[in-house]
Protein backbone atom coordinates (compact mmCIF):
# COMPACT_ATOMS: atom_id res chain seq x y z
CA UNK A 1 64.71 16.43 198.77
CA UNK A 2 63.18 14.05 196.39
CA UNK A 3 60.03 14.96 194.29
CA UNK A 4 58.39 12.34 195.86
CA UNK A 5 58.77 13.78 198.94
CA UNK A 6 58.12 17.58 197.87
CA UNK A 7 54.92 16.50 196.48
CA UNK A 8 53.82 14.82 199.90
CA UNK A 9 54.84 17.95 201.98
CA UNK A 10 52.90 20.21 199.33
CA UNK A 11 49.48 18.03 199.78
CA UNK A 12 50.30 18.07 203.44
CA UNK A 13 50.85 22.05 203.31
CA UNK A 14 47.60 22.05 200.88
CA UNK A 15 45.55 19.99 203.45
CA UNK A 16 46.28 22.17 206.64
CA UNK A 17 45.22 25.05 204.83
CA UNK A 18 41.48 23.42 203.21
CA UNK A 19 41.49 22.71 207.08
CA UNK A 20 42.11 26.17 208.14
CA UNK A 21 40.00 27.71 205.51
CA UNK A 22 36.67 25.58 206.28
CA UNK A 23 37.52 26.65 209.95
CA UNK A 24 37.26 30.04 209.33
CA UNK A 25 34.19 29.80 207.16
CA UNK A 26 32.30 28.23 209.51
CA UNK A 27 33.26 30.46 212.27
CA UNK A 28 32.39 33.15 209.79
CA UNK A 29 28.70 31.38 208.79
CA UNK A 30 28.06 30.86 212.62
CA UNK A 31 28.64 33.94 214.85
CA UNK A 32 26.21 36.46 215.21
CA UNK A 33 26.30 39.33 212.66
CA UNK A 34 24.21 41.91 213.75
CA UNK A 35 23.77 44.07 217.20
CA UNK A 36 19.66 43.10 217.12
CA UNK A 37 20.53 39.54 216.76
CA UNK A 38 23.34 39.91 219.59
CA UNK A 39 21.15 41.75 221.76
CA UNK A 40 18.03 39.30 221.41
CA UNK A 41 20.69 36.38 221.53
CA UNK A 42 21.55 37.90 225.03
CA UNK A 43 18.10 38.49 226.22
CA UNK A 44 17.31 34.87 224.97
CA UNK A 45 19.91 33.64 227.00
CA UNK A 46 18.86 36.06 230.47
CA UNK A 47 15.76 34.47 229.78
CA UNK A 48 17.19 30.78 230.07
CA UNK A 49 19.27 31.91 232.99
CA UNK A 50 16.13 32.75 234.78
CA UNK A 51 14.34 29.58 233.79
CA UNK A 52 17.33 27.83 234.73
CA UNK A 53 17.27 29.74 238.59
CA UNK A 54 13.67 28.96 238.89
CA UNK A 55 13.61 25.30 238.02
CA UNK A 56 17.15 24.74 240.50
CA UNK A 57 14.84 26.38 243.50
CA UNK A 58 12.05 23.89 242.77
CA UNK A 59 14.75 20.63 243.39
């Protein structure tokens, strides 16, 4: 193996993991955190649900 070639596959292996690190960060920065924001995102959504059921009998 060349160093051309071992530099390439070390930017490749460098890139996959930026890739895989923003990933997880986002995941991280996105999900809920907290059991009062889980349980209002749940009642938010049982609300929606219900608006949802409503508006499909009115079709």
């Amino acid at each position: 193996m060349n160093t051309q070639m071992t530099i390439e596959y070390l930017v490749s292996l460098l890139a996959i993991l930026a890739v895989a690190i923003g990933g997880f960060a986002l995941y991280r920065a996105t999900r809920p955190t907290s059991q009062t924001e889980i349980d209002s995102l749940k009642h938010e959504n049982e609300a929606l649900f219900q608006e949802n059921v409503m508006l499909k009998q009115n079709l």
